[in-house]
Structure formats: C-alpha cells, structure tokens
Protein backbone atom coordinates (compact mmCIF):
# COMPACT_ATOMS: atom_id res chain seq x y z
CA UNK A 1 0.00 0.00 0.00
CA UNK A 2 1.00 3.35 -1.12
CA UNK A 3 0.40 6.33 1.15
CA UNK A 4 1.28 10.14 0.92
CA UNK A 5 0.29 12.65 3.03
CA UNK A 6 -0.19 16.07 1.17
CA UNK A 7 0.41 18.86 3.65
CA UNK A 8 1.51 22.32 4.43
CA UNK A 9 3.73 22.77 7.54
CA UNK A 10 1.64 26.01 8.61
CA UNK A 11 -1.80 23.98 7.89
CA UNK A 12 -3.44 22.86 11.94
CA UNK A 13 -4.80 20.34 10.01
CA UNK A 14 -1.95 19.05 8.86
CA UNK A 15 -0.06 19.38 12.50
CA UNK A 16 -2.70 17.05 14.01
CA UNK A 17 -2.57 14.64 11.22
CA UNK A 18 1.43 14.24 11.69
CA UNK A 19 1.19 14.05 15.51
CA UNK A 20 -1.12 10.97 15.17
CA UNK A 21 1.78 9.82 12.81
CA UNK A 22 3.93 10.08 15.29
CA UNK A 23 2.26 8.70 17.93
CA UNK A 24 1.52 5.77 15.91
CA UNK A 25 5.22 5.51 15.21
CA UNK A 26 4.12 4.87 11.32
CA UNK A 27 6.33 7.78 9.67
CA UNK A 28 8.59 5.41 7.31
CA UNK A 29 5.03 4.33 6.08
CA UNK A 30 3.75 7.62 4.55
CA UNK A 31 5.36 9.74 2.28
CA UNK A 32 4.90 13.63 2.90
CA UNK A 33 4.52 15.93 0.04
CA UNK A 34 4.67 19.59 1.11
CA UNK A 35 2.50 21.29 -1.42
CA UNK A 36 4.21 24.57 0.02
CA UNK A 37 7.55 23.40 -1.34
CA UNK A 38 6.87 21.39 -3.88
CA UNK A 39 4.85 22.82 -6.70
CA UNK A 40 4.66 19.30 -8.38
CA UNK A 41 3.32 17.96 -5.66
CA UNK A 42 0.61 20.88 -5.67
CA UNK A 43 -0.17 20.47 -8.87
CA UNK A 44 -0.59 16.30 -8.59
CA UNK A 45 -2.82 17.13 -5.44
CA UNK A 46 -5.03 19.52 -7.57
CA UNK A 47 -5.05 16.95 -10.79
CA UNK A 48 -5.91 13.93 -9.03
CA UNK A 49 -7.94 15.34 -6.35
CA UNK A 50 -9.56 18.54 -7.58
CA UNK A 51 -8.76 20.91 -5.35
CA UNK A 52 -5.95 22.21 -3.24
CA UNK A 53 -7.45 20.99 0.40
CA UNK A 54 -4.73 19.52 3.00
CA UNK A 55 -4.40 17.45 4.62
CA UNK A 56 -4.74 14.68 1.91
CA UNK A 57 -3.95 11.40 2.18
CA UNK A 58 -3.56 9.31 -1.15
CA UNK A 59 -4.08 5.73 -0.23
CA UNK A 60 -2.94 4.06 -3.41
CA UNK A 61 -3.51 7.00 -5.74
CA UNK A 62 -6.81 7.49 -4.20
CA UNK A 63 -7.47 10.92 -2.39
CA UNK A 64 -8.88 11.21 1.29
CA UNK A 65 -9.30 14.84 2.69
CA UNK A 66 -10.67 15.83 6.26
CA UNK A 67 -8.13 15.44 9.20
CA UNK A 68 -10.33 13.92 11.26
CA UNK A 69 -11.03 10.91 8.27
CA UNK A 70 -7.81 10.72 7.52
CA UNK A 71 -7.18 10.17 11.22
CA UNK A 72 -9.74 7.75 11.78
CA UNK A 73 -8.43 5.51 8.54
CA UNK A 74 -4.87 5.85 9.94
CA UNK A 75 -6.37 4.21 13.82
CA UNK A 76 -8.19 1.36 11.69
CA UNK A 77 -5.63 0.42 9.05
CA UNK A 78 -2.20 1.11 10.05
C-alpha cells in the first residue's frame, strides 16, 4: 500500500494529522509531500484530487481529505 500525506507545515490540520503519525510511530510508512515546497506535488494534489485541500492522504492513488477521516483511517488500518 501506497500512502502520501499532502500537507503544508503552517496547515493545523496538517499538524494534528502528523502528531497521530507520530504517535503511531508509522512515519517510514507515509510519504509527505509539502504542497508549500513542492509545486509538483501541488499540482498532482489539484489533478488527481480537484482541489488544493490539506491534509490529503492518497491511499494508493486514491485521495482522502478531512483530518479527522484521515485520522480515523490511519487508527483502523495502520
């Protein structure tokens, strides 16, 4: 399973998402693309998922937005 967390440092959102991450101790699972710093990255995110919302996590190519979501597939999958 492929998973990337699309973020922005500066993004609340984002912060809680990564905490959980950490928490969980599953960092070297998820890639993190920082659409802040990486205008591919921002442009994928907007492609695939049709907007520019983060936190997204792509699970396999496939977009999931909303921290708390994101958080609660995280807790039941990982």
């Amino acid at each position: 399973m492929k998973l990337e967390l699309f973020k922005r440092d500066s993004c609340p959102y984002c912060v809680k998402v990564m905490m959980l991450v950490d928490e969980m101790g599953v960092g070297g699972q998820i890639e993190y693309r920082d659409i802040s710093r990486d205008p591919d990255a921002r442009r994928r995110l907007v492609e695939v998922g049709g907007k520019q919302q983060v936190p997204c996590l792509f699970i396999d190519g496939e977009p999931l937005y909303e921290s708390a979501d994101i958080m609660r597939w995280m807790r039941e999958n990982l």
